[in-house]
N, C-alpha and C. Protein backbone atom coordinates (compact mmCIF):
# COMPACT_ATOMS: atom_id res chain seq x y z
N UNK A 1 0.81 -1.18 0.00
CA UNK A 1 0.00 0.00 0.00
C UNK A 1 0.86 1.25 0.00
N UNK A 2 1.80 0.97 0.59
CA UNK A 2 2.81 2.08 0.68
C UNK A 2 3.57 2.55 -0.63
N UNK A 3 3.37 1.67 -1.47
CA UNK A 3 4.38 1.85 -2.93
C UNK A 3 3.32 2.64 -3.90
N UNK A 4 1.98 2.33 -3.21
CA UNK A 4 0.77 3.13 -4.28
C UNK A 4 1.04 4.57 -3.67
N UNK A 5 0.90 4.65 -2.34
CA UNK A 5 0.54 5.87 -2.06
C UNK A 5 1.79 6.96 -2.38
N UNK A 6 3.20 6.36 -2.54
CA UNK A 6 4.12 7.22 -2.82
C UNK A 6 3.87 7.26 -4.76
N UNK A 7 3.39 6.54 -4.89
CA UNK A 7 3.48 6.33 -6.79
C UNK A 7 2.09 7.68 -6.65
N UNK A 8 1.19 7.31 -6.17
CA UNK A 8 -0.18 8.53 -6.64
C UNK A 8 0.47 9.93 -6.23
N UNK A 9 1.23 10.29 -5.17
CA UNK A 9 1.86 11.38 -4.57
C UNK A 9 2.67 11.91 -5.92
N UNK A 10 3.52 10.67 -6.13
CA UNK A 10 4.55 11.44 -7.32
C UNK A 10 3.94 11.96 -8.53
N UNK A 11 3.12 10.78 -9.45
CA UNK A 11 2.13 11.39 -10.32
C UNK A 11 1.28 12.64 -9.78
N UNK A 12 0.64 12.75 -8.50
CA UNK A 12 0.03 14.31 -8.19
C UNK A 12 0.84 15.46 -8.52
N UNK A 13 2.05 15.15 -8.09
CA UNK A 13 3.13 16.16 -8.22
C UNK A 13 3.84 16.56 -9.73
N UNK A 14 3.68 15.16 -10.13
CA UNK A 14 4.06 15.38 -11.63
C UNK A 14 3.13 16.58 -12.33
N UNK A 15 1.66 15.64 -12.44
CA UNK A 15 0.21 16.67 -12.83
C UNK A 15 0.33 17.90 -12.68
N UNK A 16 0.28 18.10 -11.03
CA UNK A 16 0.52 19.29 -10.92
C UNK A 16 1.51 20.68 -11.75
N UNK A 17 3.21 19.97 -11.81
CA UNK A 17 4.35 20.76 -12.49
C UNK A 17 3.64 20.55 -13.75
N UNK A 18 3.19 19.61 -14.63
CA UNK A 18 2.52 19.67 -15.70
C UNK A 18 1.66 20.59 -15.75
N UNK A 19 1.13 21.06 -15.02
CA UNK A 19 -0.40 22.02 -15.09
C UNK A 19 0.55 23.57 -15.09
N UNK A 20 0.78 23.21 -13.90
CA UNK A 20 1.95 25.18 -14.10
C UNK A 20 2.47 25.19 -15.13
N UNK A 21 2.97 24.49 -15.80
CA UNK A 21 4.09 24.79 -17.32
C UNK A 21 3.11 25.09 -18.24
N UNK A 22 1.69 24.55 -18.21
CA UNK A 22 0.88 25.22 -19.51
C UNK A 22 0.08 26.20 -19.03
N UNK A 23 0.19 26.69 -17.85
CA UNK A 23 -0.54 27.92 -17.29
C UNK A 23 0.43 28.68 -17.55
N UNK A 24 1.55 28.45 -17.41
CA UNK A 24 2.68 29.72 -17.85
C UNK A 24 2.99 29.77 -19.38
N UNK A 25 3.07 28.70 -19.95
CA UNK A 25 3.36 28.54 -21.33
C UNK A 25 1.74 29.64 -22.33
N UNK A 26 0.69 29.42 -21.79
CA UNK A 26 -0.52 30.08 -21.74
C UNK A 26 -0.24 31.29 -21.56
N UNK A 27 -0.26 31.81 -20.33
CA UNK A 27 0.52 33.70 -19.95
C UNK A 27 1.71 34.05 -21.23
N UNK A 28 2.37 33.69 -21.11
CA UNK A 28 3.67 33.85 -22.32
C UNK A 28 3.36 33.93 -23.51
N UNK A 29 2.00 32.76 -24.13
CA UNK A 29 1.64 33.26 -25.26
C UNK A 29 0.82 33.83 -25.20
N UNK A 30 0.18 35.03 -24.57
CA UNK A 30 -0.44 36.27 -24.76
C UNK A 30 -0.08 37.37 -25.65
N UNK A 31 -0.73 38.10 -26.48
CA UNK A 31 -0.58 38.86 -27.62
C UNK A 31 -0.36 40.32 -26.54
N UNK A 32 0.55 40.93 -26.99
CA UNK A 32 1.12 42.34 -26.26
C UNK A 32 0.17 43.00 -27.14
N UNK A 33 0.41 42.76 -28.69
CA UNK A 33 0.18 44.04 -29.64
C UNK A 33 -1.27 43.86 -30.08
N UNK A 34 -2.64 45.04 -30.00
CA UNK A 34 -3.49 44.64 -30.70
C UNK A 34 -3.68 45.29 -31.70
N UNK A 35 -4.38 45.18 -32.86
CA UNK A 35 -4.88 46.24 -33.43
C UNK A 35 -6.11 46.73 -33.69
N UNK A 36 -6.66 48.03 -34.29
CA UNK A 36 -7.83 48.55 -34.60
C UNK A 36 -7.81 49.14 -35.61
N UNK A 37 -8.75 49.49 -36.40
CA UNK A 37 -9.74 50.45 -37.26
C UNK A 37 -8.43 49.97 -38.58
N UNK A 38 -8.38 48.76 -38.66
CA UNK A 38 -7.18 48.72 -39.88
C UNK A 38 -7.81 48.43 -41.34
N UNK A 39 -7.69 50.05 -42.07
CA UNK A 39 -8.17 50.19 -43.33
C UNK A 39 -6.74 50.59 -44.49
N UNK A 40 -6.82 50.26 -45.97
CA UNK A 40 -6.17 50.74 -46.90
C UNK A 40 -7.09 51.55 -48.08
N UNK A 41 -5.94 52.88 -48.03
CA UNK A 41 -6.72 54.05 -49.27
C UNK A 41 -6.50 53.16 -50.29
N UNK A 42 -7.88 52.98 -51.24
CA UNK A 42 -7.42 52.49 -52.74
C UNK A 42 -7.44 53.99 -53.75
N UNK A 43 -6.47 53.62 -54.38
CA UNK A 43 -6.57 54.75 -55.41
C UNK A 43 -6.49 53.77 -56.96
N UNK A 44 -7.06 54.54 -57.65
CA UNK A 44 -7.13 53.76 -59.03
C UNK A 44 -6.24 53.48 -59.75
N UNK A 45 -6.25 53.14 -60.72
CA UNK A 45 -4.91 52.82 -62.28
C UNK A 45 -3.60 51.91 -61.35
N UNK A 46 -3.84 50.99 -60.24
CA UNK A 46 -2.50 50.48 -59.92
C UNK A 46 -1.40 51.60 -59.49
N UNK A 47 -2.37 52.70 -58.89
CA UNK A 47 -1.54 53.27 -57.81
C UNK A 47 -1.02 53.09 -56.63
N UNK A 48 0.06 53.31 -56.27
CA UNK A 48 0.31 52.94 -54.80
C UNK A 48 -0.90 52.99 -53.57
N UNK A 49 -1.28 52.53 -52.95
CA UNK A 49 -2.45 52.39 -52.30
C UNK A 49 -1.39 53.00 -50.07
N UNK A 50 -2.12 53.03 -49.38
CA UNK A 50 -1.24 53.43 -48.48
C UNK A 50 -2.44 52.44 -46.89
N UNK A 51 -1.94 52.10 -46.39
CA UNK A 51 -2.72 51.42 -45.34
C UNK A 51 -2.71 52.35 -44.06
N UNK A 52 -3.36 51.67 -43.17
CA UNK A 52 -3.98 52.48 -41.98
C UNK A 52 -4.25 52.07 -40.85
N UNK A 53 -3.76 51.77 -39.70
CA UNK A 53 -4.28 50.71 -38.51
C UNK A 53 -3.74 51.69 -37.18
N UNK A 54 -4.39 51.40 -35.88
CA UNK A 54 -3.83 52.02 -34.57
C UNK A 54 -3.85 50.55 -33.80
N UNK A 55 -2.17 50.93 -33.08
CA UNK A 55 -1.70 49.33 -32.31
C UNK A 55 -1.66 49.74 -31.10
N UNK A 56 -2.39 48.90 -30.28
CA UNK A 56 -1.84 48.88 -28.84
C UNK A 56 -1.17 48.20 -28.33
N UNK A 57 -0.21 48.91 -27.37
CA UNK A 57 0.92 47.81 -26.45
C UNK A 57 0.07 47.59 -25.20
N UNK A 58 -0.41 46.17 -24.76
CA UNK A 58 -0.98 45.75 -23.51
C UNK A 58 0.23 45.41 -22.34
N UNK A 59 1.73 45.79 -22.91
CA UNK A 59 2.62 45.09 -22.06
C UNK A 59 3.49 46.42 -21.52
N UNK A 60 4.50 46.07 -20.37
CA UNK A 60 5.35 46.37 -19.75
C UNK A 60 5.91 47.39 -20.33
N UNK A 61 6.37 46.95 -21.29
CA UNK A 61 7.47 47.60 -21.81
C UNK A 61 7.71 48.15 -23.30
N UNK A 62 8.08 49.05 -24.15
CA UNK A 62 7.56 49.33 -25.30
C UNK A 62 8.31 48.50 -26.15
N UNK A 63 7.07 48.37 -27.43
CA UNK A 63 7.54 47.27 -28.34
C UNK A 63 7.41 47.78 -29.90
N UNK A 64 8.50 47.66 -30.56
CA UNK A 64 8.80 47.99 -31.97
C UNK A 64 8.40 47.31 -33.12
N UNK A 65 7.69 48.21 -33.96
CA UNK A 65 7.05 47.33 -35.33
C UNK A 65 8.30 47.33 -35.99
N UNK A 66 8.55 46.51 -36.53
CA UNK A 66 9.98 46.06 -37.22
C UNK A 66 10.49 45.70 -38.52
N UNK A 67 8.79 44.85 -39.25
CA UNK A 67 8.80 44.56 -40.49
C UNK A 67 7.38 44.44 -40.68
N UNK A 68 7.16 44.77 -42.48
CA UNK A 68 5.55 44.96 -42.67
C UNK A 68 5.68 43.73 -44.12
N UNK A 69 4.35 43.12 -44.05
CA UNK A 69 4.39 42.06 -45.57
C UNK A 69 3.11 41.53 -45.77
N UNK A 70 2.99 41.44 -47.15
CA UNK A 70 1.98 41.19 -47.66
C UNK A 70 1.74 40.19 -48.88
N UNK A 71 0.69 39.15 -48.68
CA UNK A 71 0.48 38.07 -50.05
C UNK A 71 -0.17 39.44 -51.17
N UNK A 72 -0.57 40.34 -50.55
CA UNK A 72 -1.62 40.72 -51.48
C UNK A 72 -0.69 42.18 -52.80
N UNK A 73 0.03 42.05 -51.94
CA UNK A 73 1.11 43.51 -52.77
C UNK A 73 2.97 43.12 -52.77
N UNK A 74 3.46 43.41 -53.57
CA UNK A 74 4.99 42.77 -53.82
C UNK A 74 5.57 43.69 -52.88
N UNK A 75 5.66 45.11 -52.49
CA UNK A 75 6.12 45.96 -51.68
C UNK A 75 5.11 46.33 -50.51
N UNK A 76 5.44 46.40 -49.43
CA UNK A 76 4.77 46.89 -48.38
C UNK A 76 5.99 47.63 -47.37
N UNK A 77 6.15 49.07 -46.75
CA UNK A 77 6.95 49.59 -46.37
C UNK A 77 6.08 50.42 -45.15
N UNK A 78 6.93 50.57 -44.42
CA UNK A 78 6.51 51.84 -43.45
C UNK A 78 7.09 53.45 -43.71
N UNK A 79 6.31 54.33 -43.93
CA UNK A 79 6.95 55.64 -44.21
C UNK A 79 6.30 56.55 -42.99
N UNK A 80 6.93 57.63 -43.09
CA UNK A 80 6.47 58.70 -42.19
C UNK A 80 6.35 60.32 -43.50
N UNK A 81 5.00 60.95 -43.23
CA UNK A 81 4.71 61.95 -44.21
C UNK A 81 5.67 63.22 -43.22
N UNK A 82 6.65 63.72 -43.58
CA UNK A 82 7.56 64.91 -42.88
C UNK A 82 7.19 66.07 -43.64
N UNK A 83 6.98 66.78 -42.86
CA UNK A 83 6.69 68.64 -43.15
C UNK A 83 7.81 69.13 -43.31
N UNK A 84 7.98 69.65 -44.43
CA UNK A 84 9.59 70.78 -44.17
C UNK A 84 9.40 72.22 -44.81
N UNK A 85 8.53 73.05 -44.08
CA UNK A 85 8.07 74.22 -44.46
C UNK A 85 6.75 74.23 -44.90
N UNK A 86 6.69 74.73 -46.29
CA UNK A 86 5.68 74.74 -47.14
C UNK A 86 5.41 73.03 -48.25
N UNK A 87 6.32 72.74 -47.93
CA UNK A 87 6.27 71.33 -48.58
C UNK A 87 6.40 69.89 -48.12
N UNK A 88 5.78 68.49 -48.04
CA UNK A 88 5.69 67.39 -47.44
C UNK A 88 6.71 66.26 -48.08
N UNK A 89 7.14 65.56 -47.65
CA UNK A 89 7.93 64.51 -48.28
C UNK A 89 7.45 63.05 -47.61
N UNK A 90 7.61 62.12 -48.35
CA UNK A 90 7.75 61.03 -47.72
C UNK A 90 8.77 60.31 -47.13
N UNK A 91 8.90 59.62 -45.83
CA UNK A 91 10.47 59.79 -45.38
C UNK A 91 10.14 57.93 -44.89
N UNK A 92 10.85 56.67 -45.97
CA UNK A 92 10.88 55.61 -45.00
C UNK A 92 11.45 55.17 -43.81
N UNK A 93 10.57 54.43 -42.72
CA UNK A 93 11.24 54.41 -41.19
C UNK A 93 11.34 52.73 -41.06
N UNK A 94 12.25 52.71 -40.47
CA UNK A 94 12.95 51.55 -40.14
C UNK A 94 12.23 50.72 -39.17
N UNK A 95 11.42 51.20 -38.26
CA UNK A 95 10.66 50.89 -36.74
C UNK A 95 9.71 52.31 -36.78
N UNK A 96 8.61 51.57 -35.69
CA UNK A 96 7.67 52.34 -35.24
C UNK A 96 7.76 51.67 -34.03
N UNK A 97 7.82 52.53 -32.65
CA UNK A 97 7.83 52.11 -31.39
C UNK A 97 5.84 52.78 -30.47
N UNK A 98 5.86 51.49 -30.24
CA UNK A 98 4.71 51.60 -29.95
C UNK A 98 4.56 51.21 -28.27
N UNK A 99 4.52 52.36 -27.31
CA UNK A 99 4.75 52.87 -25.74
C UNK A 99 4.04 51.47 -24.94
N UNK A 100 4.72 51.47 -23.72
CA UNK A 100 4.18 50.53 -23.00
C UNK A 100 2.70 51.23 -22.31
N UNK A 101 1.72 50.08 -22.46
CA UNK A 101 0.45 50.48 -21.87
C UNK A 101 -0.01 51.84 -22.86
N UNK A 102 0.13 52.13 -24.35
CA UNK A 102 -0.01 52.73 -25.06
C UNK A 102 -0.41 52.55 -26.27
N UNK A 103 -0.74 53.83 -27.52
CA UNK A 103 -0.73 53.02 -28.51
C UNK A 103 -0.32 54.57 -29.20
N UNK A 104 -0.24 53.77 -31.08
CA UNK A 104 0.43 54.50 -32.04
C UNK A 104 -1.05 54.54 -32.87
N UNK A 105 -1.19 55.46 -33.56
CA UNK A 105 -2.02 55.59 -34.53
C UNK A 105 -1.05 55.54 -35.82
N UNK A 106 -1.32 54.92 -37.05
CA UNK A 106 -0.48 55.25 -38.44
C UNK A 106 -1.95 55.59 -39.09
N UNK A 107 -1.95 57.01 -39.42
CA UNK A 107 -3.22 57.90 -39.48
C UNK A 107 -2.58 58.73 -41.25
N UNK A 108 -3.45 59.01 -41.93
CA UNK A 108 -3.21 60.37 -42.75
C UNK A 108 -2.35 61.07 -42.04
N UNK A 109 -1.67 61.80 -42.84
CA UNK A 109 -0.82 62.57 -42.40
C UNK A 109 0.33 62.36 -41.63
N UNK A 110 0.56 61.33 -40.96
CA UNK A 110 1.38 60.97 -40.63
C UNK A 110 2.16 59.76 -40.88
N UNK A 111 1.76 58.70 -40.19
CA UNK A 111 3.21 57.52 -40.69
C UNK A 111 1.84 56.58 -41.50
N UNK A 112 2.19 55.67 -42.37
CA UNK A 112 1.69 54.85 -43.43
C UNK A 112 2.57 53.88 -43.83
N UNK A 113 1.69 53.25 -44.50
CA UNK A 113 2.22 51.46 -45.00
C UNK A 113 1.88 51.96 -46.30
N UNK A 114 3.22 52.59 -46.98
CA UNK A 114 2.92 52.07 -48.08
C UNK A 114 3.09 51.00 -48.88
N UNK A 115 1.62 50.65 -49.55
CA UNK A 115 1.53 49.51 -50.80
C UNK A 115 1.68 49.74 -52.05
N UNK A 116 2.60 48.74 -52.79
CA UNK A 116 3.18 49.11 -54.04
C UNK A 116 2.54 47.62 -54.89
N UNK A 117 2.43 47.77 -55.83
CA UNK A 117 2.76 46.36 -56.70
C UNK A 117 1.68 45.22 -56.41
N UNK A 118 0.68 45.59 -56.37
CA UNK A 118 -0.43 44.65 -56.12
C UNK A 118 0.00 43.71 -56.99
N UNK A 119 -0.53 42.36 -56.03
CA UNK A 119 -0.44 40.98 -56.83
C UNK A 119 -1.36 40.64 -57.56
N UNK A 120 -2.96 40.88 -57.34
CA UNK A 120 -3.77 40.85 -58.08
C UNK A 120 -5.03 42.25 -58.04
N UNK A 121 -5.94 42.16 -58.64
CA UNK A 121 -6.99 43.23 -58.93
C UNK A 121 -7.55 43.41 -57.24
N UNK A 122 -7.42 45.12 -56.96
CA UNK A 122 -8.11 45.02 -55.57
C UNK A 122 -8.76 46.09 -55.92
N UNK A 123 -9.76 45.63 -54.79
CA UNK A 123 -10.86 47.16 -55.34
C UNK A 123 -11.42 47.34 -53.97
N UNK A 124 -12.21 48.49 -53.65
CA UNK A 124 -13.15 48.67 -52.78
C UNK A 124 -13.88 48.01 -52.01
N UNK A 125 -14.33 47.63 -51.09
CA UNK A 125 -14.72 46.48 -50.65
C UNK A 125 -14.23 44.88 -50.11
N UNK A 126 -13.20 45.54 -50.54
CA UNK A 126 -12.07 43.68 -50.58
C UNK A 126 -11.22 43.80 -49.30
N UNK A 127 -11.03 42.82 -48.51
CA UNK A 127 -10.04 42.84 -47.68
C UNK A 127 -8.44 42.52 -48.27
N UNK A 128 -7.58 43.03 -47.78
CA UNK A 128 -6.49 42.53 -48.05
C UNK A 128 -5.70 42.29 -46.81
N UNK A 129 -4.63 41.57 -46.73
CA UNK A 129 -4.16 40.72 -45.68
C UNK A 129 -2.51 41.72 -45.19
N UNK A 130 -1.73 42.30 -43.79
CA UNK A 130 -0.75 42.68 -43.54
C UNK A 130 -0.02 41.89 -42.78
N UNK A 131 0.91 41.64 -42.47
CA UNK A 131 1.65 40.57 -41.47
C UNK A 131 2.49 41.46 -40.79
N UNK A 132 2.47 41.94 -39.72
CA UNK A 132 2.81 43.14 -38.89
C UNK A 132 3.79 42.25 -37.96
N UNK A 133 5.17 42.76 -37.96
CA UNK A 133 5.96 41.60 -37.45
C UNK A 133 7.07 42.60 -36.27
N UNK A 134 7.08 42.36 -34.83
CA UNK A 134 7.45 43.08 -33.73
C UNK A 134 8.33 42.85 -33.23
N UNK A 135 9.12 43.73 -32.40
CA UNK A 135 10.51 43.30 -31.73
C UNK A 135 10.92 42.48 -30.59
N UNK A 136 9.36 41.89 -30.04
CA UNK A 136 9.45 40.99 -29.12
C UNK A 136 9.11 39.59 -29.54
N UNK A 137 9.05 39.44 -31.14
CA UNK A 137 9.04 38.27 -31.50
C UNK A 137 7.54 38.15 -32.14
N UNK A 138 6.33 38.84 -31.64
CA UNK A 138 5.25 38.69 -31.98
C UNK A 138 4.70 38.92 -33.66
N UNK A 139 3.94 38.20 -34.35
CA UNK A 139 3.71 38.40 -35.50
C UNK A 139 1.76 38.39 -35.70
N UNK A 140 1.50 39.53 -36.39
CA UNK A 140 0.18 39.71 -36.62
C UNK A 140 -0.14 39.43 -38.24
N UNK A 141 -0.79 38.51 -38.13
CA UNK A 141 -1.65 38.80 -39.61
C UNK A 141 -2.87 39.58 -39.71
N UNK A 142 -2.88 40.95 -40.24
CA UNK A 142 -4.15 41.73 -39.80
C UNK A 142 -4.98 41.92 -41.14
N UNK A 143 -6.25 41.76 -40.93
CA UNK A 143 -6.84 42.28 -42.20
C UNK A 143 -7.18 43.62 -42.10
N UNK A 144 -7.12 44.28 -43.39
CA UNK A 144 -7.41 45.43 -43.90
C UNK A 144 -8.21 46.06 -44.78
N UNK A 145 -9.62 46.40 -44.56
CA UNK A 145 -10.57 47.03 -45.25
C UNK A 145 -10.14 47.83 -46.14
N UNK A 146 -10.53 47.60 -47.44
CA UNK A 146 -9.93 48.55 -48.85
C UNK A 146 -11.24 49.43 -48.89
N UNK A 147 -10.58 50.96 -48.73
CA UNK A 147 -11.81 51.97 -49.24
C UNK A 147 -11.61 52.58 -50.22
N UNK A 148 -12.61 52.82 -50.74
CA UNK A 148 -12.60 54.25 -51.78
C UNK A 148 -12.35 55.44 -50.97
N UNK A 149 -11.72 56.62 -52.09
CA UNK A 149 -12.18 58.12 -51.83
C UNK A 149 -13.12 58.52 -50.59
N UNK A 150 -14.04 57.88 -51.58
CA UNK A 150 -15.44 58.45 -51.04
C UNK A 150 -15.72 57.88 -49.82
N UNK A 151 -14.95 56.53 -49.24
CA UNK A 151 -15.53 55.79 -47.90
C UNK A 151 -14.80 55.93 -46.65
N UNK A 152 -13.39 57.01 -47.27
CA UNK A 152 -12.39 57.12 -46.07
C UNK A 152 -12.78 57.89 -45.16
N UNK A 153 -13.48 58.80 -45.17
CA UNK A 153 -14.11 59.22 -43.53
C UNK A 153 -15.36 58.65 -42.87
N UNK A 154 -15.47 57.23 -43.39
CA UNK A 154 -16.35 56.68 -42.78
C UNK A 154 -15.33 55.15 -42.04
């Protein structure tokens, strides 16, 4: 009786360290980065098109967008629109750091994804797919509402 009760003890104990490792393995894979309102301007004739999303950091510590990609376009980049007087430029950025317990908007006027080189016909209405890839290892596949002109302030 004595060889069961140390054998059920050890298996309890086993179970148990088994149970914490996927309660922690669980916590660990928690998503830091979320996103919202993620739309792309379409413009016509196979123009560069420019995307649009606001990310939140749910974590500690601030975390860097690092790389942007797409099935749906051959180029996908991060730029920032810079003022220099009377005139705007487009300036590509390497990272976007997005604050702990914070978030970034990539809004008009300011920083954008630009899309180059569509792979196939996109139009209005269509989702297209971003893979938003971070400095803590995390990777998002986000979809992105394609608008018209006419649907971007909605």
């Amino acid at each position: 009786m004595q060889t069961n009760a140390k054998t059920l003890r050890t298996l309890t104990i086993a179970i148990a360290i088994a149970c914490g490792f996927a309660v922690t393995a669980h916590a660990a894979g928690a998503q830091a980065i979320s996103t919202k309102n993620a739309w792309v301007r379409w413009l016509p004739n196979n123009l560069p098109a420019a995307g649009y999303v606001t990310l939140a950091n749910a974590s500690d510590k601030p975390v860097d967008l690092v790389d942007i990609s797409s099935d749906d376009y051959g180029d996908a980049m991060l730029h920032q629109t810079v003022s220099n007087g009377s005139s705007q430029e487009m300036v590509m950025v390497d990272k976007l750091t997005i604050p702990a317990h914070g978030q970034v908007a990539i809004a008009p006027g300011g920083y954008h994804v630009m899309l180059e080189d569509a792979k196939h016909k996109i139009a209005p209405g269509d989702t297209v797919h971003l893979t938003l890839k971070f400095s803590d290892g995390e990777t998002l596949n986000t979809p992105f509402a394609v608008k018209s002109p006419a649907q971007q302030s909605k």
